[in-house]
Protein backbone atom coordinates (compact mmCIF):
# COMPACT_ATOMS: atom_id res chain seq x y z
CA UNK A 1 -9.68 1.97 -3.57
CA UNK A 2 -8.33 2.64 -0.10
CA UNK A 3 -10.02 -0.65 0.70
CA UNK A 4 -8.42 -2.81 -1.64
CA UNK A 5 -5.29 -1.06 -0.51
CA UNK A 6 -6.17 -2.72 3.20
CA UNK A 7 -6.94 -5.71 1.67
CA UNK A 8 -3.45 -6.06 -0.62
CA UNK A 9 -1.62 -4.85 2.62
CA UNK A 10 -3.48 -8.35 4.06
CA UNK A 11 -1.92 -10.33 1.03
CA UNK A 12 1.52 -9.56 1.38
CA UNK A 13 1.23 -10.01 5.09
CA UNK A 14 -0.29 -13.50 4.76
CA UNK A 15 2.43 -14.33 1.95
CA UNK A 16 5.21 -13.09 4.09
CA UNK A 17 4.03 -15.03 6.62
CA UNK A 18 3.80 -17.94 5.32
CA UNK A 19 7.39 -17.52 3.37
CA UNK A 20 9.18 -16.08 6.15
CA UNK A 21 7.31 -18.36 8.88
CA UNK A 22 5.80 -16.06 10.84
CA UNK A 23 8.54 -14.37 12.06
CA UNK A 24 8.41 -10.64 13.25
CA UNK A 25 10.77 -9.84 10.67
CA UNK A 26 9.61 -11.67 7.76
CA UNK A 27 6.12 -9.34 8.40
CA UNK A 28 8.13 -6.26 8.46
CA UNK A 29 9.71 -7.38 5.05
CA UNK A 30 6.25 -7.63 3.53
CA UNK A 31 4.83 -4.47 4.95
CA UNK A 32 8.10 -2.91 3.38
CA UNK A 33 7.45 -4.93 -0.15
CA UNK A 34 3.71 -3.52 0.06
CA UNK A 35 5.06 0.64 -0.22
CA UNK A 36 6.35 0.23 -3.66
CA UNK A 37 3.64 -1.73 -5.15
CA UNK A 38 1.07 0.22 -3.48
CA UNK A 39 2.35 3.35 -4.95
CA UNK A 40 2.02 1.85 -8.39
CA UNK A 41 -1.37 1.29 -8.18
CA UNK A 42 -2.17 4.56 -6.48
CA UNK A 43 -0.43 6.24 -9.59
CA UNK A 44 -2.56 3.77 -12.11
CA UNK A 45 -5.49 4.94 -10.27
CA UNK A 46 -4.64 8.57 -10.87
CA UNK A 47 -3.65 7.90 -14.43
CA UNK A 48 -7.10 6.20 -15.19
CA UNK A 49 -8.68 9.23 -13.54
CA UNK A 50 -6.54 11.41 -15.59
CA UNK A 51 -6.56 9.68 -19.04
CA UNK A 52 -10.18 7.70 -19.24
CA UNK A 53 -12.50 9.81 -16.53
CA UNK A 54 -11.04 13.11 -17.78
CA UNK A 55 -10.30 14.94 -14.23
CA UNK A 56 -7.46 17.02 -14.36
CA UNK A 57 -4.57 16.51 -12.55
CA UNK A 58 -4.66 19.06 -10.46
CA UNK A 59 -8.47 17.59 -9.09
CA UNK A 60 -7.41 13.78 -8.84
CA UNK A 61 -3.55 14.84 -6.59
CA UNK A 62 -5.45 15.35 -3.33
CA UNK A 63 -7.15 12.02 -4.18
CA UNK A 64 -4.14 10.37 -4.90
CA UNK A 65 -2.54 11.03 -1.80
CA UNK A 66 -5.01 10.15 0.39
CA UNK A 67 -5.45 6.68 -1.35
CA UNK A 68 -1.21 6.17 -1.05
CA UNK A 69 -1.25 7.65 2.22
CA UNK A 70 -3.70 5.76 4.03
CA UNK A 71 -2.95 2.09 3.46
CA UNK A 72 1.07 3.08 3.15
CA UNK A 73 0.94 4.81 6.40
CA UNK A 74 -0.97 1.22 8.17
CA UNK A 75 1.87 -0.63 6.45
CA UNK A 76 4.46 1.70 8.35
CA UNK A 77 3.21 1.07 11.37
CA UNK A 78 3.07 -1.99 10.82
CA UNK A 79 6.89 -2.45 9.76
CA UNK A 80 7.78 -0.12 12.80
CA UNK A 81 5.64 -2.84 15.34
CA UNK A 82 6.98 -5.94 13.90
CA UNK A 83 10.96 -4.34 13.29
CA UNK A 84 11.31 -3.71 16.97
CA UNK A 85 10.54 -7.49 17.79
């Protein structure tokens, strides 16, 4: 999952440069885009865990914010690099 987190963080980079032109900020927007819409899927992936696997909640949190926090944390770094130019 954290993976495919990497490799949607690649998509909306690729799409915002290609929009936006390449342009530092144009990059930034699309690691900022990627936050919300990663957080979506982390919480569908915790909600599949929850409702079809049968974990409880309290087992799949932990799990849930590593998988956010990983691939939102890249994408923060990444809008803090390109931001500043």
């Amino acid at each position: 999952m954290i993976a495919g987190g990497f490799l949607l963080l690649g998509v909306f980079l690729l799409v915002g440069r290609w929009i936006g032109g390449g342009t530092s900020s144009a990059l930034a927007s699309a690691a900022t885009w990627f936050i919300p819409i990663w957080l979506i899927a982390a919480g569908v992936n915790l909600l599949v865990g929850v409702a079809r696997a049968g974990y409880p909640v309290a087992d799949e949190v932990p799990y849930f914010l590593v998988v956010f926090a990983v691939p939102a944390a890249a994408a923060g770094l990444l809008w803090w690099r390109f931001s500043r130019g």
